[in-house]
C-alpha atoms as a PDB file:
ATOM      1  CA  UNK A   1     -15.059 -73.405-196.454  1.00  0.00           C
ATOM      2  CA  UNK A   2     -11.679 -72.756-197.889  1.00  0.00           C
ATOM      3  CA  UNK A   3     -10.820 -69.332-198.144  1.00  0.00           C
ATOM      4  CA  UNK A   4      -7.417 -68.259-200.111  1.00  0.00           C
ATOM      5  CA  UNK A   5      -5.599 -64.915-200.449  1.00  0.00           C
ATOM      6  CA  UNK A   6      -4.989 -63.806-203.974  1.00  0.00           C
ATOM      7  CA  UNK A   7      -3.479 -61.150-205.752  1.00  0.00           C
ATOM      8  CA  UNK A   8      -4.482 -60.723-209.949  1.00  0.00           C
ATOM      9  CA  UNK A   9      -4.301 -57.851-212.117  1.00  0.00           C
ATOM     10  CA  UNK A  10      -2.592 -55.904-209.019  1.00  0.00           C
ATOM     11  CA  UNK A  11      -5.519 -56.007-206.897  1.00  0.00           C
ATOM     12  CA  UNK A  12      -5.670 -58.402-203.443  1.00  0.00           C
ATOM     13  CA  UNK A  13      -8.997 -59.881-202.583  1.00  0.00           C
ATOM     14  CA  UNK A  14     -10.118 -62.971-200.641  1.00  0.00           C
ATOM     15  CA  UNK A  15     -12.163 -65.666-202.472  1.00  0.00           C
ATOM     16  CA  UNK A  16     -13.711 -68.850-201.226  1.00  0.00           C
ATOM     17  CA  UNK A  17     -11.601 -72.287-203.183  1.00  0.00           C
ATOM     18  CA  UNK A  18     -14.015 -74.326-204.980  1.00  0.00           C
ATOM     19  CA  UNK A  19     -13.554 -77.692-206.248  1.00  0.00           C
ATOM     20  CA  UNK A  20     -11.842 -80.792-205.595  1.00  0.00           C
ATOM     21  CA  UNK A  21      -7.979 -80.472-204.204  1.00  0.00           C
ATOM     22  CA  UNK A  22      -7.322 -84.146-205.098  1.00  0.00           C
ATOM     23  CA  UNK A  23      -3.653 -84.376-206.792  1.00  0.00           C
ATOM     24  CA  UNK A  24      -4.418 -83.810-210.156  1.00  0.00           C
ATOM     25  CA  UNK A  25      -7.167 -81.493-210.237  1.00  0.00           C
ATOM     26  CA  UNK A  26      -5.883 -78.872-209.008  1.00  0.00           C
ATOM     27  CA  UNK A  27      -6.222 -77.075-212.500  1.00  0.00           C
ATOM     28  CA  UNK A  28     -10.170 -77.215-211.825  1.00  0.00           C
ATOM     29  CA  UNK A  29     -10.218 -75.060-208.817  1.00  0.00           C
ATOM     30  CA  UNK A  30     -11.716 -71.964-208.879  1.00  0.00           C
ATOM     31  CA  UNK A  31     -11.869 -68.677-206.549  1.00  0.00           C
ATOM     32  CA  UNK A  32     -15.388 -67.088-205.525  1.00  0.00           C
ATOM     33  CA  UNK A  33     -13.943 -63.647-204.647  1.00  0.00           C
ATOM     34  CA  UNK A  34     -15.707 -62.343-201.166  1.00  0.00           C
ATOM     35  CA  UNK A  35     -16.976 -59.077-200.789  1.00  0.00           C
ATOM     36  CA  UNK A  36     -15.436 -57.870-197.735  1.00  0.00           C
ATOM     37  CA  UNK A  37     -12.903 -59.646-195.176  1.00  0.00           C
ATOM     38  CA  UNK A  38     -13.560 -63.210-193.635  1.00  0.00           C
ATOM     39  CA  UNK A  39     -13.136 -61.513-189.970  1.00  0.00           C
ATOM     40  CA  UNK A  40     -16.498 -60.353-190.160  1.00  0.00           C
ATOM     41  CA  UNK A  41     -19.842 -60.815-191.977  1.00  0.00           C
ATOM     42  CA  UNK A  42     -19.220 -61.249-195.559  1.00  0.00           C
ATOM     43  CA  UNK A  43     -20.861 -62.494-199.153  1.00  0.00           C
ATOM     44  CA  UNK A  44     -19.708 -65.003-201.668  1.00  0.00           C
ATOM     45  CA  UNK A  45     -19.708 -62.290-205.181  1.00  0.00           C
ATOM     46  CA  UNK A  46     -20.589 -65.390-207.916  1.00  0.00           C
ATOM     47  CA  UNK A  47     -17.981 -63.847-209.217  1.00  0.00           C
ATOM     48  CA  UNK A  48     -15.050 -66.500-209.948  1.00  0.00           C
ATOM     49  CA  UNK A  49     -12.045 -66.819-211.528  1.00  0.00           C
ATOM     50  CA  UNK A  50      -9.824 -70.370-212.057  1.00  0.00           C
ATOM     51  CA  UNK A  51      -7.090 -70.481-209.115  1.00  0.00           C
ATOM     52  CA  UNK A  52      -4.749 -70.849-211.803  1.00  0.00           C
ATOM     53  CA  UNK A  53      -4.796 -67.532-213.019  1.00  0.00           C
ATOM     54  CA  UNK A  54      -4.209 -65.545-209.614  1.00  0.00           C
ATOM     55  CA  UNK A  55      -1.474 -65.411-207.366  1.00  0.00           C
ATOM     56  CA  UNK A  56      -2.068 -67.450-203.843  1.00  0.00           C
ATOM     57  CA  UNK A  57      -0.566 -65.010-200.921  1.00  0.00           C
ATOM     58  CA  UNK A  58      -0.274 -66.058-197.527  1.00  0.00           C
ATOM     59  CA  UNK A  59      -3.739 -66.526-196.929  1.00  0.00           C
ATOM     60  CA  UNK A  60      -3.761 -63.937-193.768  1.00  0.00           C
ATOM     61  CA  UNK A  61      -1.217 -61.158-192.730  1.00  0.00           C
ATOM     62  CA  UNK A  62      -1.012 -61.749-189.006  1.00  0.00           C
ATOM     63  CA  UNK A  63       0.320 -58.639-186.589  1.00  0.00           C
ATOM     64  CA  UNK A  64       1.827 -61.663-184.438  1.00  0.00           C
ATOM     65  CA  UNK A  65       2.632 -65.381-185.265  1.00  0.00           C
ATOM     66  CA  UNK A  66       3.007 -67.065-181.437  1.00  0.00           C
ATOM     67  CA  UNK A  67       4.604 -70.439-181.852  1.00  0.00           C
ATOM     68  CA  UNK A  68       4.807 -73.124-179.978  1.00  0.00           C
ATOM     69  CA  UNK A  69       7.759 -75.042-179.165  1.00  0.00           C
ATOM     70  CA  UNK A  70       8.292 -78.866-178.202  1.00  0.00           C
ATOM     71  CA  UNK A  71       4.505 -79.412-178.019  1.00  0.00           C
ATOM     72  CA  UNK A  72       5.351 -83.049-179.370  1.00  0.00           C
ATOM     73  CA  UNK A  73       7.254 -85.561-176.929  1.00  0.00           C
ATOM     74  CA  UNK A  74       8.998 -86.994-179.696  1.00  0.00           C
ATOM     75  CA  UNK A  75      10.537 -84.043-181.320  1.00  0.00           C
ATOM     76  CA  UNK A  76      11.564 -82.390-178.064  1.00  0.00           C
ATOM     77  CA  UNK A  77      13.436 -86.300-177.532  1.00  0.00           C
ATOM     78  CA  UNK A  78      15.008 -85.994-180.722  1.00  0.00           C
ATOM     79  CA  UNK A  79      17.208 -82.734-180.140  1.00  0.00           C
ATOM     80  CA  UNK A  80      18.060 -84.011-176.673  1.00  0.00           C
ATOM     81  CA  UNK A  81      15.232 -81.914-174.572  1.00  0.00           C
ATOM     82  CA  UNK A  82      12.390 -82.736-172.407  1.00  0.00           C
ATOM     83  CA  UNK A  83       8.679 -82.033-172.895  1.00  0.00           C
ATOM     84  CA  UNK A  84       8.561 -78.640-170.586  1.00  0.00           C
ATOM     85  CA  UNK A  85       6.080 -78.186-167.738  1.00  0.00           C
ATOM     86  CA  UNK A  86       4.317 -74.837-169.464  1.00  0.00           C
ATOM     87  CA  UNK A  87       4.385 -74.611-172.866  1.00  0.00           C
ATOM     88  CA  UNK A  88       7.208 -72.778-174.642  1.00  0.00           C
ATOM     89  CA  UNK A  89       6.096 -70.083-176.135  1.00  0.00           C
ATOM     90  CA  UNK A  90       7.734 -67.067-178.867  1.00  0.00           C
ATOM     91  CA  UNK A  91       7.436 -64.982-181.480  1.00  0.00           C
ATOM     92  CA  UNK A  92       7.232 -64.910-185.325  1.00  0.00           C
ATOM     93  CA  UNK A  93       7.066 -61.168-186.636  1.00  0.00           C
ATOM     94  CA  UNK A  94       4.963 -60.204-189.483  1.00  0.00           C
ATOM     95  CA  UNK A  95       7.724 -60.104-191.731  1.00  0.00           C
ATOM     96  CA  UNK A  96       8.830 -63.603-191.799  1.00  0.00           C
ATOM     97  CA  UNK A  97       5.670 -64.605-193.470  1.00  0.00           C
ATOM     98  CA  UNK A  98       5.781 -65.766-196.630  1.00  0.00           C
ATOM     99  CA  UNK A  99       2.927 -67.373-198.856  1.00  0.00           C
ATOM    100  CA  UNK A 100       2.287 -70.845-201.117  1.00  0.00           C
ATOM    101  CA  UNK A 101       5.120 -70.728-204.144  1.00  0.00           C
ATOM    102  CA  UNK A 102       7.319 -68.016-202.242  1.00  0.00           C
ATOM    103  CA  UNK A 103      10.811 -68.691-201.751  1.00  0.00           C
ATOM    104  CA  UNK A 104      12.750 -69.181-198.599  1.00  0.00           C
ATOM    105  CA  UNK A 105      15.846 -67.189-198.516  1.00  0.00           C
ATOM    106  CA  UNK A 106      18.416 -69.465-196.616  1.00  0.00           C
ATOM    107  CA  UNK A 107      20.278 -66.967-194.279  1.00  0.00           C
ATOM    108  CA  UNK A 108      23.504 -65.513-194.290  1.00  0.00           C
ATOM    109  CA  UNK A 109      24.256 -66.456-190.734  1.00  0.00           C
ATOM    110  CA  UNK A 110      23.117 -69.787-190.520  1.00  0.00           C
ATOM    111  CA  UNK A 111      24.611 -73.394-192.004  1.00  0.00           C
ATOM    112  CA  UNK A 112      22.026 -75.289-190.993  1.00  0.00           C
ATOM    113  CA  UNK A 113      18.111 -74.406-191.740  1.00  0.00           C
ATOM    114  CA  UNK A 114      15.893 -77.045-190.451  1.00  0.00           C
ATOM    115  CA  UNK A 115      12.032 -77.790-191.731  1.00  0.00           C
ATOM    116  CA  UNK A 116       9.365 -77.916-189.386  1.00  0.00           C
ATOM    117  CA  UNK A 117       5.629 -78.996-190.573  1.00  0.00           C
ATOM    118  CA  UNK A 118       3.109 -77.582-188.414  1.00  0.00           C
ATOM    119  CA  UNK A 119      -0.545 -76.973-188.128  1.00  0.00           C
ATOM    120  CA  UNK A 120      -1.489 -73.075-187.711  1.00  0.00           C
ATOM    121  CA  UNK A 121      -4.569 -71.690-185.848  1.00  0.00           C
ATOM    122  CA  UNK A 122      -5.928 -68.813-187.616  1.00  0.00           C
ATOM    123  CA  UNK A 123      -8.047 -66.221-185.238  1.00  0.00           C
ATOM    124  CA  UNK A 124     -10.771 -64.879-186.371  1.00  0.00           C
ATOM    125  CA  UNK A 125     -11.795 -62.722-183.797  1.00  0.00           C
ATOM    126  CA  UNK A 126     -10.526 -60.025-180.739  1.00  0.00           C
ATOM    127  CA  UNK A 127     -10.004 -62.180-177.525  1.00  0.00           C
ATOM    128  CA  UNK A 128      -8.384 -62.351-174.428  1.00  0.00           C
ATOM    129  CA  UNK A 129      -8.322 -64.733-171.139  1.00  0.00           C
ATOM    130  CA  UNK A 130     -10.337 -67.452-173.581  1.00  0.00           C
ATOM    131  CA  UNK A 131     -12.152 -69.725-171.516  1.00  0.00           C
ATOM    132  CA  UNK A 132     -12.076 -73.201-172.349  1.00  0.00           C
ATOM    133  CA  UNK A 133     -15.615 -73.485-173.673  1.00  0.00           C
ATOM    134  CA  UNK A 134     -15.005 -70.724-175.894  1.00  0.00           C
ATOM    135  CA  UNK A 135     -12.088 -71.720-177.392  1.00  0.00           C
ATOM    136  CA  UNK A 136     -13.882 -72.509-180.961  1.00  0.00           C
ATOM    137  CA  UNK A 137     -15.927 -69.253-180.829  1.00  0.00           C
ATOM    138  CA  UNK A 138     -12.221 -67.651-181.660  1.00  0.00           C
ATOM    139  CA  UNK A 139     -10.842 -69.956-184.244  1.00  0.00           C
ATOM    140  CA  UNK A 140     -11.255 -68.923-188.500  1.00  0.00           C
ATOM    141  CA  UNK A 141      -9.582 -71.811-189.307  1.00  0.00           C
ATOM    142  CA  UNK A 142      -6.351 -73.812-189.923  1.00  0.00           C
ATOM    143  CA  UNK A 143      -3.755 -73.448-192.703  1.00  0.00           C
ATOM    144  CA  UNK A 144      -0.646 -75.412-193.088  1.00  0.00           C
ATOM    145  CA  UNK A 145       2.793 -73.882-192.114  1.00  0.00           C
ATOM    146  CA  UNK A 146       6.979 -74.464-192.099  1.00  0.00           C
ATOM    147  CA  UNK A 147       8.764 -73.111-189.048  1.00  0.00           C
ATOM    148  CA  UNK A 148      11.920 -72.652-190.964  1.00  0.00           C
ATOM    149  CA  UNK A 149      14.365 -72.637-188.186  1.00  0.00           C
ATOM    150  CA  UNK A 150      18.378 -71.995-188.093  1.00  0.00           C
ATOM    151  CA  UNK A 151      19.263 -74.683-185.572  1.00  0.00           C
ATOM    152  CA  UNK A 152      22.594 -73.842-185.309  1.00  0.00           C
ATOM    153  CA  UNK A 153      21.602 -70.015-184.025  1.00  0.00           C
ATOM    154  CA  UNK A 154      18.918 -71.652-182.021  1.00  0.00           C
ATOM    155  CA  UNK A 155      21.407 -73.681-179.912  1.00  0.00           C
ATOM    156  CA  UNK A 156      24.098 -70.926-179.461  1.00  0.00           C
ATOM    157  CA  UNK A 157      21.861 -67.764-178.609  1.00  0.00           C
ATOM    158  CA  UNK A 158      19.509 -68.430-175.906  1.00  0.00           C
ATOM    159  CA  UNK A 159      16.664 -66.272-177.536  1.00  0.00           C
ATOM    160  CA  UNK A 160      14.977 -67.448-180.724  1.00  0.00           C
ATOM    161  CA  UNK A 161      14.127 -64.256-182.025  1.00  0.00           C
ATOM    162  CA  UNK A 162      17.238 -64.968-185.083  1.00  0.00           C
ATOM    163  CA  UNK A 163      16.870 -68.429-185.057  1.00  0.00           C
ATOM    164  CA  UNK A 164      13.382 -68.860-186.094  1.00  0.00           C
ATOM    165  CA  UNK A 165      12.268 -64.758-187.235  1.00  0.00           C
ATOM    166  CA  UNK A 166      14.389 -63.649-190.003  1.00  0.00           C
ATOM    167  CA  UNK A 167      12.671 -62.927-193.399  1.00  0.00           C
ATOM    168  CA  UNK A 168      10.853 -65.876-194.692  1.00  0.00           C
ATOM    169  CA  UNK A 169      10.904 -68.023-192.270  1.00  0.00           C
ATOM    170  CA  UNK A 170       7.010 -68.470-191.406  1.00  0.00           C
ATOM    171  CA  UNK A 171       5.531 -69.864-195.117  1.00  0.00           C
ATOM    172  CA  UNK A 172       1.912 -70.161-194.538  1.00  0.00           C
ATOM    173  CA  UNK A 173      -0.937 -71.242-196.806  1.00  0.00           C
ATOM    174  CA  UNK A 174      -2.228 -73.009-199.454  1.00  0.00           C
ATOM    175  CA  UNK A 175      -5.698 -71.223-198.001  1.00  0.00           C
ATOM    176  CA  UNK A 176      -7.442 -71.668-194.768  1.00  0.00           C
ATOM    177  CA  UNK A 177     -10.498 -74.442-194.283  1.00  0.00           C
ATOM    178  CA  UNK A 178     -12.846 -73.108-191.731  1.00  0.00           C
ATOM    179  CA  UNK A 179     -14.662 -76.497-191.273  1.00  0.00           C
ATOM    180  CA  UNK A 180     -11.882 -79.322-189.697  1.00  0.00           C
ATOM    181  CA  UNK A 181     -11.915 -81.188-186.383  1.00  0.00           C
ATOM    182  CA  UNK A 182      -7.990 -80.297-185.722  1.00  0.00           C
ATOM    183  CA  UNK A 183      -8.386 -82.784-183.005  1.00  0.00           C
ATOM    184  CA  UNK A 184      -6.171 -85.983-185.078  1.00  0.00           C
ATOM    185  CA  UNK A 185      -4.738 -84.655-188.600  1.00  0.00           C
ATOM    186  CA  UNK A 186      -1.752 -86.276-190.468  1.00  0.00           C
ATOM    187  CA  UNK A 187       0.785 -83.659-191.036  1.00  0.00           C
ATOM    188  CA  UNK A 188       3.857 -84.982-193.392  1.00  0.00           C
ATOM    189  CA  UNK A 189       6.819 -83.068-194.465  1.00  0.00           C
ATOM    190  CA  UNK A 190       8.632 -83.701-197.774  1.00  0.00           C
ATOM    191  CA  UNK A 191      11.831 -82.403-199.439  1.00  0.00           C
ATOM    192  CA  UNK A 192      12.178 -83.024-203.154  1.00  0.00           C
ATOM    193  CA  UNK A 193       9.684 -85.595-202.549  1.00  0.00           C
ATOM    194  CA  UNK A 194      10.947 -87.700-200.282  1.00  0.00           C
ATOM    195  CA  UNK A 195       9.160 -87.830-197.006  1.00  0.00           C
ATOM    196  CA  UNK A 196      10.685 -85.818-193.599  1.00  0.00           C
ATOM    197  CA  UNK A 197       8.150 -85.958-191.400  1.00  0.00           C
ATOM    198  CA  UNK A 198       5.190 -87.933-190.869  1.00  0.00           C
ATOM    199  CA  UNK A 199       3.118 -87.134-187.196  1.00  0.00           C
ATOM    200  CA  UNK A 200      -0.517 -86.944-186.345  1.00  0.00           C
ATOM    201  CA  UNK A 201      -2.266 -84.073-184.230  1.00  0.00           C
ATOM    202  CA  UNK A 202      -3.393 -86.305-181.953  1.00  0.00           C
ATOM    203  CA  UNK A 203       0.008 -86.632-180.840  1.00  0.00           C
ATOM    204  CA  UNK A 204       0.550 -82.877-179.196  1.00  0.00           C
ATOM    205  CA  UNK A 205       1.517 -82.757-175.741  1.00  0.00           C
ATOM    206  CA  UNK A 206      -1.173 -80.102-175.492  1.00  0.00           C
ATOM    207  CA  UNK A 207      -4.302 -79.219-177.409  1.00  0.00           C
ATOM    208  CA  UNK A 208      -5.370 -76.171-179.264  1.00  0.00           C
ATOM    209  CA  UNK A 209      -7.970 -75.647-176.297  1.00  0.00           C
ATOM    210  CA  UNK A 210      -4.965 -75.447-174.267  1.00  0.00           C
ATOM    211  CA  UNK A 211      -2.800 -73.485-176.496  1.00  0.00           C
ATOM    212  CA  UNK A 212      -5.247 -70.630-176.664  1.00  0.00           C
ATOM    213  CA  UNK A 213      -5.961 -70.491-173.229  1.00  0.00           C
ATOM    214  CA  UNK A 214      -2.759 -70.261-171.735  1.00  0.00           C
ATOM    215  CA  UNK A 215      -1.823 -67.190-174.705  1.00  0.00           C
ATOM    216  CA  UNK A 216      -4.683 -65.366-173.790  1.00  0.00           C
ATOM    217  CA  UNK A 217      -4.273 -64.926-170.165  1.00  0.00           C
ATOM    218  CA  UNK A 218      -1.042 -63.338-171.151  1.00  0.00           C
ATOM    219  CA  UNK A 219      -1.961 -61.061-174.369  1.00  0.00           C
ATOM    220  CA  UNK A 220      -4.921 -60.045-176.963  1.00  0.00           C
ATOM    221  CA  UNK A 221      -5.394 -61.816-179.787  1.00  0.00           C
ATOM    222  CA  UNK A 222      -6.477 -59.965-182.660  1.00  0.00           C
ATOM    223  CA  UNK A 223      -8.339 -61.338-186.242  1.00  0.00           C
ATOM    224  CA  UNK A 224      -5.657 -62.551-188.825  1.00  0.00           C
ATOM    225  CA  UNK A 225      -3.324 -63.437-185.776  1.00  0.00           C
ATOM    226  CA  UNK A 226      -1.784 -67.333-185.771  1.00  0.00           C
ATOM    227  CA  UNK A 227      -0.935 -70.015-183.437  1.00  0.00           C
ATOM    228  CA  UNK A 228       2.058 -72.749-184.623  1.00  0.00           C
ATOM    229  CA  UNK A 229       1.115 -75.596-183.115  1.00  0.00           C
ATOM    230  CA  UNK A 230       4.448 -77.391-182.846  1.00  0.00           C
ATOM    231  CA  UNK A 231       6.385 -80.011-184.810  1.00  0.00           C
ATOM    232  CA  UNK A 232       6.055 -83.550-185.156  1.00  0.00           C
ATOM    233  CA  UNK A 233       9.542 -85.584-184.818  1.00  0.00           C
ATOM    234  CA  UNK A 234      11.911 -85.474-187.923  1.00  0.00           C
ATOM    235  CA  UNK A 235      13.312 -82.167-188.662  1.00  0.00           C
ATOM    236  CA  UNK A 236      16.174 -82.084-190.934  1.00  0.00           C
ATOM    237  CA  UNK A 237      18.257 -79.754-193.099  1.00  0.00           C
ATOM    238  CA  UNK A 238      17.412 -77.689-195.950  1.00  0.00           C
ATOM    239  CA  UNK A 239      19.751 -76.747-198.441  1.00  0.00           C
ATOM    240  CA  UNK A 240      19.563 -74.052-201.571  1.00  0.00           C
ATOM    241  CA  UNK A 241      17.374 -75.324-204.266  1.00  0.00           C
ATOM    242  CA  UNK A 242      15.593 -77.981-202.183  1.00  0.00           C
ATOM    243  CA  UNK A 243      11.674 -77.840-202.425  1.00  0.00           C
ATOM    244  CA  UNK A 244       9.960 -78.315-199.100  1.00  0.00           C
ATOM    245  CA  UNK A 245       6.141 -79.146-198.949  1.00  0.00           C
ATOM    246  CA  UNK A 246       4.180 -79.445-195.962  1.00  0.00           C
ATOM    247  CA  UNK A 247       0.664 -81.485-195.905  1.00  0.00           C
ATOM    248  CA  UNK A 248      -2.192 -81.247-193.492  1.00  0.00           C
ATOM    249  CA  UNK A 249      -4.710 -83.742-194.118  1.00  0.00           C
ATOM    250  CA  UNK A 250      -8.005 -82.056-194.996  1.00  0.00           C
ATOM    251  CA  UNK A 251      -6.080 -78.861-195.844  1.00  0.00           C
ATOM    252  CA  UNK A 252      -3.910 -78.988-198.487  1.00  0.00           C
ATOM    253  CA  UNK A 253      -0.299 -78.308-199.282  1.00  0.00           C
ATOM    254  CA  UNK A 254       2.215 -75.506-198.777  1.00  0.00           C
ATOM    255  CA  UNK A 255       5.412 -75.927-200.830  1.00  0.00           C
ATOM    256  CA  UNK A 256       7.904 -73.703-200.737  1.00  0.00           C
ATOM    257  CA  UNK A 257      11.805 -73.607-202.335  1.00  0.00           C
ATOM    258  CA  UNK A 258      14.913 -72.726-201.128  1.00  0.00           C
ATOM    259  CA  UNK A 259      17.460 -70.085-202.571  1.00  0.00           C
ATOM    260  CA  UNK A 260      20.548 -68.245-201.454  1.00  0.00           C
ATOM    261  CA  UNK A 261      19.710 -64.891-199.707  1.00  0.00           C
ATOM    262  CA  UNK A 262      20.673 -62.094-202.190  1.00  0.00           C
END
C-alpha cells in the first residue's frame, strides 16, 4: 500500500494512492482518505478524491530523523574518507522536513549545498533494543528522501548539526509504500534532468536490519520516526532555481526546487 499525506480544503488527512505511478499517469491517481492514522489499526473510507486536487505533505512528521552517514563505500571514497567501523550516526530535527513540491531554501551561510538521494525507513511502531528477527515487525514503510547537505559547513565544523539540519533540508515523500523488499532498489538522483546519482541498495555497507539494531540499543523509536539510509556515490552542488528529484524504484519520486532563503 501507498499511503500519502495530504492537505485540501484546510484539513490534513492520510489516504491510501491508487492507481498506476507510471510517468504519464500520474493525473489518474487517486487518494482513498483513511479513517484514523496508519500507526495503528485503521479503514480505507471509499471515500476518494484525484491526487491532483490535494496538496502532498511530507508523508509523516517524524519527532527525530537519524541519518546515516557513509553507509556506501563509494561515496565515503569520493570525499576522501573511509567506510567507518560503527556506523555514523546524527540527527535531522523535525523542522528540516519538508514535503513533495516544497522548496529548499539554499542557506545564508553556506556556498555549496550538495544533493544526497537516499532511501528512508519509516517506523511504524514504539521500539527499543530491536532484535534482529524483529526488525520488520517495526518498519511502516519506505519513502524517498534528499539529505540536502552544506558541504562546506560540514568540513569546517566538526558537528553536523548546521551542515545537514537547517530548515528544509530533509525533503521527504512522494508517499510511503508499505509493501517493498528494500533489500536491492535503484535510487537515482537528477538535477534539471540530468542524472547525479545512480546506486543500488544492495550496495550499503550495512543493512536496514543492521541500521535499526544498532539505533535501538541506544534510543526509542517512536511511530512516524525515520531512518536515512545513506547516499550512493555522486553528490554534487545545487544552486538557486535548480530542480532536484530523487527516485526509488518501486516508490516513486520526490522533486524538490531550489530558491534563495528570504
Amino acid at each position: 500500500m501507498r499511503i500519502a499525506r495530504f492537505s485540501i480544503d484546510g484539513n490534513v488527512a492520510f489516504g491510501a494512492v491508487e492507481g498506476s505511478t507510471a510517468p504519464g499517469a500520474e493525473g489518474e491517481l487517486v487518494l482513498d482518505i483513511i479513517k484514523g492514522i496508519p500507526f495503528a489499526d485503521f479503514e480505507l473510507s471509499g471515500t476518494k478524491v484525484p491526487l491532483n486536487k490535494v496538496r502532498l505533505l511530507p508523508p509523516v512528521l517524524p519527532n527525530k530523523v537519524v541519518a546515516i552517514g557513509r553507509n556506501y563505500a563509494e561515496h565515503a571514497a569520493e570525499l576522501g574518507n573511509e567506510v567507518p567501523d560503527a556506523p555514523i550516526t546524527f540527527f535531522k530535527p523535525s523542522t528540516s522536513v519538508v514535503g513533495p513540491g516544497d522548496p529548499i531554501a539554499y542557506p545564508s551561510f553556506s556556498q555549496d549545498l550538495h544533493h544526497e538521494a537516499e532511501l528512508a525507513v519509516v517506523i511504524g511502531r514504539m521500539c527499543r533494543e530491536v532484535p534482529r528477527e524483529r526488525v520488520k515487525e517495526v518498519i511502516l514503510g519506505y519513502t524517498c528522501a534528499n539529505d540536502v547537505t552544506a558541504r562546506d559547513v560540514q568540513q569546517r565544523e566538526k558537528q553536523w548539526a548546521r551542515a545537514k539540519g537547517f530548515d528544509s533540508s530533509c525533503p521527504l515523500g512522494p508517499w510511503i509504500e508499505t509493501d517493498l523488499d528494500p533489500s536491492d532498489l535503484t535510487i537515482q538522483c537528477t538535477v534539471n534532468g540530468e542524472q547525479r546519482q545512480l546506486g543500488r541498495t544492495s550496495d550499503m555497507v550495512r543493512s536496514i536490519e543492521d541500521l535499526i539494531v544498532h539505533i535501538t540499543e541506544a534510543m526509542t523509536l517512536l511511530p512516524g520516526d525515520v531512518i536515512l539510509t545513506g547516499t550512493p556515490a555522486g553528490v554534487g552542488p545545487l544552486n538557486v532555481g535548480d530542480e532536484v528529484a530523487v527516485t526509488i524504484e518501486g516508490i516513486g519520486t520526490l522533486t524538490n526546487k531550489v530558491i534563495k532563503r528570504g
